[in-house]
PDB file of N, CA and C in Angstrom:
ATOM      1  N   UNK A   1      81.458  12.970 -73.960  1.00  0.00           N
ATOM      2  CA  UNK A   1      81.424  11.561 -74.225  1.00  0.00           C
ATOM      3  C   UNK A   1      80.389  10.933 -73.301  1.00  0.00           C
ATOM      4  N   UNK A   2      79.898  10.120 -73.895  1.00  0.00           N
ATOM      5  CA  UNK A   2      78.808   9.221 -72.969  1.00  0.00           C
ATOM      6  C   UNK A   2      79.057   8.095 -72.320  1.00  0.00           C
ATOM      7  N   UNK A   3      78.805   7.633 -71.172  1.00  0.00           N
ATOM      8  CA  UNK A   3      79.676   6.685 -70.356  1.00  0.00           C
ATOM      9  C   UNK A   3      78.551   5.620 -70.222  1.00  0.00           C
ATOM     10  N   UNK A   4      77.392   5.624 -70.248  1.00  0.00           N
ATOM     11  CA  UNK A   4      76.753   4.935 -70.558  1.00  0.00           C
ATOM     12  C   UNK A   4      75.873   4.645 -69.217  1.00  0.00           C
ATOM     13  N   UNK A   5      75.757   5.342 -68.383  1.00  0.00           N
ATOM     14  CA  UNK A   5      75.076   4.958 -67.186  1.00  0.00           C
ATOM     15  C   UNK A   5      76.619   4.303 -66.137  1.00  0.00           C
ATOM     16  N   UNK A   6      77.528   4.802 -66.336  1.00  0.00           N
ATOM     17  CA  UNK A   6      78.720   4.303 -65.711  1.00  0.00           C
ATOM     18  C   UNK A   6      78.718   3.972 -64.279  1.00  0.00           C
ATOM     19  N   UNK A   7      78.675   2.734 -63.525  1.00  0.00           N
ATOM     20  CA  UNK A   7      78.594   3.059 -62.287  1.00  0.00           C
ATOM     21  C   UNK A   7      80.198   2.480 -61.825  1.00  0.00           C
ATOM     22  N   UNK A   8      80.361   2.491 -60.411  1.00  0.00           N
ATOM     23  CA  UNK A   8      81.707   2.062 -59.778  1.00  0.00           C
ATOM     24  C   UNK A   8      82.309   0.601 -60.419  1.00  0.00           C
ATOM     25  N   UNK A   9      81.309  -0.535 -60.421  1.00  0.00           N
ATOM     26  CA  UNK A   9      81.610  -1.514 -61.077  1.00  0.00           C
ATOM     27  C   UNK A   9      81.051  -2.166 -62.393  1.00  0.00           C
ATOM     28  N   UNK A  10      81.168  -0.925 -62.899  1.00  0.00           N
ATOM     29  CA  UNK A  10      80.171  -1.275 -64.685  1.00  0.00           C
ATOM     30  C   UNK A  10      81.845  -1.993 -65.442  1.00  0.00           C
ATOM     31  N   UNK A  11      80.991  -2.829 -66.160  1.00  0.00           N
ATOM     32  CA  UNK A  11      81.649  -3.981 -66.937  1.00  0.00           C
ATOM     33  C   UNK A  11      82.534  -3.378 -67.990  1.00  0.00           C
ATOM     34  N   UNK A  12      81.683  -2.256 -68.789  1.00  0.00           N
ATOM     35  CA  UNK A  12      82.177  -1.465 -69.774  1.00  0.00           C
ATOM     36  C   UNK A  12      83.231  -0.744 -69.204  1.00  0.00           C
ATOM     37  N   UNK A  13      83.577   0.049 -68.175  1.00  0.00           N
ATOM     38  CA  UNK A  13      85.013   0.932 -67.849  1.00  0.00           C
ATOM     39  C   UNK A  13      86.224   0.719 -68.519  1.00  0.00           C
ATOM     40  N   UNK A  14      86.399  -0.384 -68.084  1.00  0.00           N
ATOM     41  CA  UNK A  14      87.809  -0.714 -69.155  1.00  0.00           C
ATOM     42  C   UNK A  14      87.784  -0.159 -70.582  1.00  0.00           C
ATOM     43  N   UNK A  15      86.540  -0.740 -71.012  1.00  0.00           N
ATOM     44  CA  UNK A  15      86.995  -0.413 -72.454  1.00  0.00           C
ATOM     45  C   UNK A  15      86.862   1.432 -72.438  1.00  0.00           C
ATOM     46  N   UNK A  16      86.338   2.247 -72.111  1.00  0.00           N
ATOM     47  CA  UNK A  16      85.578   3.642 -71.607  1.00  0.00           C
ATOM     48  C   UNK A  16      87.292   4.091 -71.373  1.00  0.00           C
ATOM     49  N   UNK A  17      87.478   3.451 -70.437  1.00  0.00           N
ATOM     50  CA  UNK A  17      89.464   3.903 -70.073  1.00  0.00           C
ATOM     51  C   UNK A  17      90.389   4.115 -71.457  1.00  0.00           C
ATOM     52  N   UNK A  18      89.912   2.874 -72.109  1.00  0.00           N
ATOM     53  CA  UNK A  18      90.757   2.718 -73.213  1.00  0.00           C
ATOM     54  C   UNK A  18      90.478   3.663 -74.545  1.00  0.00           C
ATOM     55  N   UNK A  19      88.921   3.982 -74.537  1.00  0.00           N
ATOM     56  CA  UNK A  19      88.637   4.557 -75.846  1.00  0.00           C
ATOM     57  C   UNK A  19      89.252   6.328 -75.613  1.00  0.00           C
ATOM     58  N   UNK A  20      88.913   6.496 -74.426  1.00  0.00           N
ATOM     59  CA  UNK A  20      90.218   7.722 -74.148  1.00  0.00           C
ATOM     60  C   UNK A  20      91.175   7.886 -74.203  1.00  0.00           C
ATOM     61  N   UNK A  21      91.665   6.827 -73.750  1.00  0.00           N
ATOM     62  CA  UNK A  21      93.085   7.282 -73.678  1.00  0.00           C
ATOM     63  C   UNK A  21      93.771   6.622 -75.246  1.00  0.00           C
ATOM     64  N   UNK A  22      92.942   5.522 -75.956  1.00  0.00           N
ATOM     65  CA  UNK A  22      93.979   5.178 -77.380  1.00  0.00           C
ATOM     66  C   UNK A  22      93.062   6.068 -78.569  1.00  0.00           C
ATOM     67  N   UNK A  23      91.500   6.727 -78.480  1.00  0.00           N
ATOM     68  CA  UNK A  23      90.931   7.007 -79.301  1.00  0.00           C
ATOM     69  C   UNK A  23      91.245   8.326 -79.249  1.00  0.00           C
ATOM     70  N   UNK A  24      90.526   8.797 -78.379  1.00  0.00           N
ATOM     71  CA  UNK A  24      91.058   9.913 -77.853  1.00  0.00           C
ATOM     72  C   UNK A  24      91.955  11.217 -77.472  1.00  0.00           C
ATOM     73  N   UNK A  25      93.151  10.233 -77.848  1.00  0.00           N
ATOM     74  CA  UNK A  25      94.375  10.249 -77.125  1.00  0.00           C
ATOM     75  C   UNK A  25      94.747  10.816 -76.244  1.00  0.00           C
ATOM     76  N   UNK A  26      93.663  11.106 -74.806  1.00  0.00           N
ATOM     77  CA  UNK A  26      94.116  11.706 -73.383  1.00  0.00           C
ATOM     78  C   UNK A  26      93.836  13.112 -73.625  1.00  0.00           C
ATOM     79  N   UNK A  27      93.177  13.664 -74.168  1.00  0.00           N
ATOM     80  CA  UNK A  27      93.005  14.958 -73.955  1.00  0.00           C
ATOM     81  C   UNK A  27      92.733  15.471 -72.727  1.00  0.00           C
ATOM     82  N   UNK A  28      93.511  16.877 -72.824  1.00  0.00           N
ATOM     83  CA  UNK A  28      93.840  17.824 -71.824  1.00  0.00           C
ATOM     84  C   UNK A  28      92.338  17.845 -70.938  1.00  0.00           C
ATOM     85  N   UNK A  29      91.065  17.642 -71.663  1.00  0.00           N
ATOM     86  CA  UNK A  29      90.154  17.891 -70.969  1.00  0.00           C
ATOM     87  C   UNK A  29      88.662  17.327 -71.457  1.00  0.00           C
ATOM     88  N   UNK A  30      88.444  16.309 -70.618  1.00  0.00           N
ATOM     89  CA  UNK A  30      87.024  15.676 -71.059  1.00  0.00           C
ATOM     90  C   UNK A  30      85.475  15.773 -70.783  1.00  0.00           C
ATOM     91  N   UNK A  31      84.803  15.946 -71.036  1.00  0.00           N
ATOM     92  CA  UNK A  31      83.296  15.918 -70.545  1.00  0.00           C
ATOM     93  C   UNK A  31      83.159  14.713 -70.561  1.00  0.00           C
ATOM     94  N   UNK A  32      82.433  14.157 -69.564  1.00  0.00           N
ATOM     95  CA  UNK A  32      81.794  12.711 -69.680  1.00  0.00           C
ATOM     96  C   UNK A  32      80.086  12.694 -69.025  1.00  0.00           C
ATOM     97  N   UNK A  33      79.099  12.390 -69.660  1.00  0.00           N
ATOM     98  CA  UNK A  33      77.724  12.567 -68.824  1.00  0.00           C
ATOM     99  C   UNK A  33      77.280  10.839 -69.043  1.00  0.00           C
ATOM    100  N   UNK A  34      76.846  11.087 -67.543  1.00  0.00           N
ATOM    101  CA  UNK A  34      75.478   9.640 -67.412  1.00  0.00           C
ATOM    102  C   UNK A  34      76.677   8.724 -65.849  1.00  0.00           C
ATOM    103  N   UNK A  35      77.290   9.535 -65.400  1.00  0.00           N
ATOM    104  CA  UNK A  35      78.142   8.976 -64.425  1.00  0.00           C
ATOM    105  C   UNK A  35      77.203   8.947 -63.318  1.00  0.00           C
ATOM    106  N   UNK A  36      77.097   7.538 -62.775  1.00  0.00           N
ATOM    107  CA  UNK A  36      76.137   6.989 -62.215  1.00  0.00           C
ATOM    108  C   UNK A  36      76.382   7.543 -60.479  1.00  0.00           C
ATOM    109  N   UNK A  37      75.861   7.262 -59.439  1.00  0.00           N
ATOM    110  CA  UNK A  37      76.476   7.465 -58.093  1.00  0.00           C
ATOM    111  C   UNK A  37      77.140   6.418 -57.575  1.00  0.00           C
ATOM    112  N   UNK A  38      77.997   6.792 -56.210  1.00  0.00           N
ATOM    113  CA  UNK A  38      78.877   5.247 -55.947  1.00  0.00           C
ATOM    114  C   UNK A  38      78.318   4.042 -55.686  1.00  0.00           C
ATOM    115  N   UNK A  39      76.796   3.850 -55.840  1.00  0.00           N
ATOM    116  CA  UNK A  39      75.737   2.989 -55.499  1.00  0.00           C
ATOM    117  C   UNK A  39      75.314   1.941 -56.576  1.00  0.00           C
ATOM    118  N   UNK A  40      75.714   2.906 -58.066  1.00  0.00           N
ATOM    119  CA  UNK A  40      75.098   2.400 -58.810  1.00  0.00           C
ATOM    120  C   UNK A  40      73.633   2.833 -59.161  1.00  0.00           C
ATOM    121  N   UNK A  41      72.662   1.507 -59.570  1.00  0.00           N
ATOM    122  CA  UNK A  41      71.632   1.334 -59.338  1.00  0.00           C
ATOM    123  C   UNK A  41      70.702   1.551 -58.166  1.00  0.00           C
ATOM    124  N   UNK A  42      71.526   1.356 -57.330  1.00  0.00           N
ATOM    125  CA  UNK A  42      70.979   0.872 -55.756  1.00  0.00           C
ATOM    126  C   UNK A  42      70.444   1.942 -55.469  1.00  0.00           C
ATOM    127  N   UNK A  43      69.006   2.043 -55.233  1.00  0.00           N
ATOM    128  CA  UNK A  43      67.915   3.293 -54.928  1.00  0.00           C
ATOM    129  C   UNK A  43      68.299   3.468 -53.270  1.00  0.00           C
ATOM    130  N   UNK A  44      69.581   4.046 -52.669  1.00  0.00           N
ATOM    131  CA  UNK A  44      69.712   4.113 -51.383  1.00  0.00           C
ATOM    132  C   UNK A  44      69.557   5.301 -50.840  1.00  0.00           C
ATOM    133  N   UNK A  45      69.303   6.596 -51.648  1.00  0.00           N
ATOM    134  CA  UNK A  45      70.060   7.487 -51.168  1.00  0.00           C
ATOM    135  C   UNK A  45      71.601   8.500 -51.694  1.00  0.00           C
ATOM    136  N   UNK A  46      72.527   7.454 -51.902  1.00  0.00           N
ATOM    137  CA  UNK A  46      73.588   7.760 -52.220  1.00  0.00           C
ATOM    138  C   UNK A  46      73.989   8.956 -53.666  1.00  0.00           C
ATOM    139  N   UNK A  47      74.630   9.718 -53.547  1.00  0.00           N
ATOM    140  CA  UNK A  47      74.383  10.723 -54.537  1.00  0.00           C
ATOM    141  C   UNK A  47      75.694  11.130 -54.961  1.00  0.00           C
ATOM    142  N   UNK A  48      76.510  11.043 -54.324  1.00  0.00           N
ATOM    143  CA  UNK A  48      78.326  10.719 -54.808  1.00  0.00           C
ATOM    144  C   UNK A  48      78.869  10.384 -55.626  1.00  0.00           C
ATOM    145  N   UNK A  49      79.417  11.022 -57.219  1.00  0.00           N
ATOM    146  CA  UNK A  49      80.142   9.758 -57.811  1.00  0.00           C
ATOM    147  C   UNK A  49      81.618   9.680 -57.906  1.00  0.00           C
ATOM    148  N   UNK A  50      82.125  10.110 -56.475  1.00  0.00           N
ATOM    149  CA  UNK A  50      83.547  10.140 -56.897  1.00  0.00           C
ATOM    150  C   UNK A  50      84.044   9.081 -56.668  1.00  0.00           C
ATOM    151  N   UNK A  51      83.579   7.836 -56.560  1.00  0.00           N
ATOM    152  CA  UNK A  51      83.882   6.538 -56.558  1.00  0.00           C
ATOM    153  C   UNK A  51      84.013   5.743 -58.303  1.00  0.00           C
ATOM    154  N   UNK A  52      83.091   6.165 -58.197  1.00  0.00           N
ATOM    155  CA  UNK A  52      82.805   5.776 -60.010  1.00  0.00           C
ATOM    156  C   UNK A  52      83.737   6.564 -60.695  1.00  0.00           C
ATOM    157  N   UNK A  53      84.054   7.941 -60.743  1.00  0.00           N
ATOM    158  CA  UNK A  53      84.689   8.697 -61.361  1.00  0.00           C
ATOM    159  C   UNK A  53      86.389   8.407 -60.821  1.00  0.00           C
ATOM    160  N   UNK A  54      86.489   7.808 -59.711  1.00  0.00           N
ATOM    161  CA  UNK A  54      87.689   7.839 -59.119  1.00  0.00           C
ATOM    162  C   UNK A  54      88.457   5.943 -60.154  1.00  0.00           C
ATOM    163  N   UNK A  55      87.599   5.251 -60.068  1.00  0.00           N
ATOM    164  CA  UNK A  55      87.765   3.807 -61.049  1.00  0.00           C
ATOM    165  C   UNK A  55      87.871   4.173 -62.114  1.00  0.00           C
ATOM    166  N   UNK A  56      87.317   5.126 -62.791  1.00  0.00           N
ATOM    167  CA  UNK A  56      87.294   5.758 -64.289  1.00  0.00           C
ATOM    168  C   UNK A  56      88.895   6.309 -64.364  1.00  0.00           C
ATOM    169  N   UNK A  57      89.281   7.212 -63.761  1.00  0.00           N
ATOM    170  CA  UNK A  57      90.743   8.130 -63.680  1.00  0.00           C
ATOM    171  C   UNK A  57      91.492   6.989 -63.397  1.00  0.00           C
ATOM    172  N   UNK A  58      91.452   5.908 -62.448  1.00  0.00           N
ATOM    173  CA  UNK A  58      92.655   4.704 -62.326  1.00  0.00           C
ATOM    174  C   UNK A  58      92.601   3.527 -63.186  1.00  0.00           C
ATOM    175  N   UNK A  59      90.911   3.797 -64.376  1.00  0.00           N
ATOM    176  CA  UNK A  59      91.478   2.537 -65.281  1.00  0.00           C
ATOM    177  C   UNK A  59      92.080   3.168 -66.624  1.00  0.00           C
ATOM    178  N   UNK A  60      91.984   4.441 -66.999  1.00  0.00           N
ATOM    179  CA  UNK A  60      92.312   5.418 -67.651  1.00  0.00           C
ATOM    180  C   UNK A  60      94.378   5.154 -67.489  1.00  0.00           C
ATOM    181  N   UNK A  61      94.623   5.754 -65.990  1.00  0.00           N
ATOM    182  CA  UNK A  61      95.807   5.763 -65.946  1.00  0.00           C
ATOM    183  C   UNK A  61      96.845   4.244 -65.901  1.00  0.00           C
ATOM    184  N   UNK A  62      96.053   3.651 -66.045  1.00  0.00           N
ATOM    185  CA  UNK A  62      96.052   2.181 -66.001  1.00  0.00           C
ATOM    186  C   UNK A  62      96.751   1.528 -67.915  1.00  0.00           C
ATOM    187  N   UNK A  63      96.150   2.281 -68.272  1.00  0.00           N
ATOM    188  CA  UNK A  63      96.673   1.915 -70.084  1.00  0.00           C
ATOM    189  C   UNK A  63      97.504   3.345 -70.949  1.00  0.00           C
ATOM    190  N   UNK A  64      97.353   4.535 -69.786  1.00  0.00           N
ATOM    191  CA  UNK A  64      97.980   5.384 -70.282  1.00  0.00           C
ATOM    192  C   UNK A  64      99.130   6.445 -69.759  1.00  0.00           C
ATOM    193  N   UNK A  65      99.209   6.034 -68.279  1.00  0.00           N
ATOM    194  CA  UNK A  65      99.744   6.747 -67.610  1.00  0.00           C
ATOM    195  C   UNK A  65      99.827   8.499 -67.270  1.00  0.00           C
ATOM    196  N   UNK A  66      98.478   8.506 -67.983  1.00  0.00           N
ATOM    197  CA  UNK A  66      97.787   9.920 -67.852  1.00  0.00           C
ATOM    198  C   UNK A  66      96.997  10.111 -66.293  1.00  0.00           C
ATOM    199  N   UNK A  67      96.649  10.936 -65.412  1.00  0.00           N
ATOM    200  CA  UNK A  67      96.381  10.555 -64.315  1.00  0.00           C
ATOM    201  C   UNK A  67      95.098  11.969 -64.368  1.00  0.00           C
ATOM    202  N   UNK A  68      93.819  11.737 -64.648  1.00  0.00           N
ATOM    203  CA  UNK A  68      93.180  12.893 -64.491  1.00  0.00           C
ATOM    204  C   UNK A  68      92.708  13.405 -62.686  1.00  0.00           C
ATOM    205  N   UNK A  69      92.497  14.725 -63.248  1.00  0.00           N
ATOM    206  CA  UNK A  69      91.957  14.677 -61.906  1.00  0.00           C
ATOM    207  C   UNK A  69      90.228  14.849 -62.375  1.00  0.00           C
ATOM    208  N   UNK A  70      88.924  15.186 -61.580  1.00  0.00           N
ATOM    209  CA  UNK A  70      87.555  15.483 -61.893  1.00  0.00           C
ATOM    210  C   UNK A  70      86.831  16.316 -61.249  1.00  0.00           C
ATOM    211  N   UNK A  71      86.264  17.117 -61.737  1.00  0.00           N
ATOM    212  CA  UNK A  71      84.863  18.027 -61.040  1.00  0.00           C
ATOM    213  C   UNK A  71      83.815  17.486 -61.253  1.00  0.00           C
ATOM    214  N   UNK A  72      82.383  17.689 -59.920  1.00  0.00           N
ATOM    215  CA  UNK A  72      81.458  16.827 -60.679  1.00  0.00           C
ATOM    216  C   UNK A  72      80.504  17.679 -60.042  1.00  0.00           C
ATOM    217  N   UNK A  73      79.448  17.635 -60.072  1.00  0.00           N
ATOM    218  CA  UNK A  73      78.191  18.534 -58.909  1.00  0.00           C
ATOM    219  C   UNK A  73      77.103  17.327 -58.703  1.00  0.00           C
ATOM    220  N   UNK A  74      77.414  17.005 -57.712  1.00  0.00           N
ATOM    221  CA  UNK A  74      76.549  15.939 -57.138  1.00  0.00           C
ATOM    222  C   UNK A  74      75.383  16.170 -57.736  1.00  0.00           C
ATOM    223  N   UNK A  75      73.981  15.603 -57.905  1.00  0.00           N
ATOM    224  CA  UNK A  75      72.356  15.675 -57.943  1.00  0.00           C
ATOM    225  C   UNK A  75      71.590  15.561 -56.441  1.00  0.00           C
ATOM    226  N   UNK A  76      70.803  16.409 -56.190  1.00  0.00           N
ATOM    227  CA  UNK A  76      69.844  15.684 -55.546  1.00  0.00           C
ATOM    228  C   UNK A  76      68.926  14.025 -55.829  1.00  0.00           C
ATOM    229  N   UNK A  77      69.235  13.256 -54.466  1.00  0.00           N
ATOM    230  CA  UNK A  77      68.628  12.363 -55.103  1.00  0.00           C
ATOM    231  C   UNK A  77      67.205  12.331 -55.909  1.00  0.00           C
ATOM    232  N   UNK A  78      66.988  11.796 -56.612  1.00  0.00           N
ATOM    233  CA  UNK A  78      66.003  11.518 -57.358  1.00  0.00           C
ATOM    234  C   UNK A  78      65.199  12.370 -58.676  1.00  0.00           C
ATOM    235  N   UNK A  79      66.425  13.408 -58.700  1.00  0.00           N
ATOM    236  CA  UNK A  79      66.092  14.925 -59.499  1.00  0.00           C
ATOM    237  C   UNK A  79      66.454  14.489 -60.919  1.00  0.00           C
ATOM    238  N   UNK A  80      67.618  13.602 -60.847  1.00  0.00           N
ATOM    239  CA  UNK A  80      68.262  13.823 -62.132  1.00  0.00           C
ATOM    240  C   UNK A  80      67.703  12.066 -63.037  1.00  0.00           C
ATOM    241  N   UNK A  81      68.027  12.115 -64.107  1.00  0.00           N
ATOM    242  CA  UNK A  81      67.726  10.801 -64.978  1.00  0.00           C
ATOM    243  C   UNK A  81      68.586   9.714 -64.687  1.00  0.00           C
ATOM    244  N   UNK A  82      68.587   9.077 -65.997  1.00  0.00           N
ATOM    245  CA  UNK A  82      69.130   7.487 -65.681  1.00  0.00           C
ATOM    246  C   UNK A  82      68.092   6.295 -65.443  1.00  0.00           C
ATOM    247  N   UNK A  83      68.538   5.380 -64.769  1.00  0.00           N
ATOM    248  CA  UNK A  83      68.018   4.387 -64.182  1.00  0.00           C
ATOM    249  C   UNK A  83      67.448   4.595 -63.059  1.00  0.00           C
ATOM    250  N   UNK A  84      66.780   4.684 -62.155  1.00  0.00           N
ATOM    251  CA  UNK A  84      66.546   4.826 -60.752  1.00  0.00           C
ATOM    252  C   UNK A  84      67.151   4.693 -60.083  1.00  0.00           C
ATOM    253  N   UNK A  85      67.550   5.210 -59.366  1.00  0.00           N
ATOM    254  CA  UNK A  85      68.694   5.440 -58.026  1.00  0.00           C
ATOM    255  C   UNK A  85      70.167   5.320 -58.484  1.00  0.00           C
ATOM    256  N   UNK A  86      70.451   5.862 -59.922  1.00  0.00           N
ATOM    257  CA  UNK A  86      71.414   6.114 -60.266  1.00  0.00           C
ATOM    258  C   UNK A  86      72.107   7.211 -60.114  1.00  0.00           C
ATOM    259  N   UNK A  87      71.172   8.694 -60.109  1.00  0.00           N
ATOM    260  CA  UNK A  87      71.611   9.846 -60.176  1.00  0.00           C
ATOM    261  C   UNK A  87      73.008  10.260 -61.089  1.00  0.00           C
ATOM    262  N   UNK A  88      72.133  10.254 -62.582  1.00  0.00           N
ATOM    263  CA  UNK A  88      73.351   9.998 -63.210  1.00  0.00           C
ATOM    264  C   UNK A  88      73.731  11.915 -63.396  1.00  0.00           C
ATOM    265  N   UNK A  89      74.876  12.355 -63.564  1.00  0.00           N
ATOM    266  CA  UNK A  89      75.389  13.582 -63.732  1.00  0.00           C
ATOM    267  C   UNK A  89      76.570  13.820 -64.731  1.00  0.00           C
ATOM    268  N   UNK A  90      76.830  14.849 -64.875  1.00  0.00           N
ATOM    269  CA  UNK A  90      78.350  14.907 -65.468  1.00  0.00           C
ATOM    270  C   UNK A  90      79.060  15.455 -65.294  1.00  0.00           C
ATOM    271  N   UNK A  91      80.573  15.497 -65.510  1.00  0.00           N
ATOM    272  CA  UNK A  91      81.432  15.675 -65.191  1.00  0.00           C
ATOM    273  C   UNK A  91      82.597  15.971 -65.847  1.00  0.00           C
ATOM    274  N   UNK A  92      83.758  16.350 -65.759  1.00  0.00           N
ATOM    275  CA  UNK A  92      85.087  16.789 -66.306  1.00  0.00           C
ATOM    276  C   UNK A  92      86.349  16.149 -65.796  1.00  0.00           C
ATOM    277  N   UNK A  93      86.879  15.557 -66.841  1.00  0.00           N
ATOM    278  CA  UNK A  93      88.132  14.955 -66.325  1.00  0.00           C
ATOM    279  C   UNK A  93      89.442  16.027 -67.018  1.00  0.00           C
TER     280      UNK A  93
END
């Protein structure tokens, strides 16, 4: 599934929570790519997205009471696509 450039405080999550867990219906196991770093946009450095991915699993469990957990493999900064200083990657819920 595509998250859309997802960062920690992207506008879209909620609905992203919801299309999983009511479209979806919570499957045992998800791919999600374009998960941004905990920065966002912000060309800092930062290369982490278990912030973003961690808001994703609590707005998820939030409408469904499903509670994922995630694997992710960080990027080197500036290796991977997206927006700039997004370091977008993917991941498994």
């Amino acid at each position: 599934m595509t998250v859309e450039n997802l960062a920690p405080t992207s506008s879209h999550l909620p609905k992203i929570a919801d299309h999983i867990a009511s479209y979806l219906q919570t499957p045992d196991i998800v791919f999600v790519q374009e998960i941004q770093d905990n920065s966002g946009a912000k060309d800092d450095g930062t290369v982490l997205g278990n912030l973003t991915l961690t808001n994703l699993i609590n707005a998820i469990a939030k409408v469904s009471n499903i509670t994922y957990n995630f694997v992710e493999i960080a990027p080197v900064d500036g290796k991977d696509g997206g927006v700039p200083g997004g370091n977008i990657r993917q991941a498994y819920l």
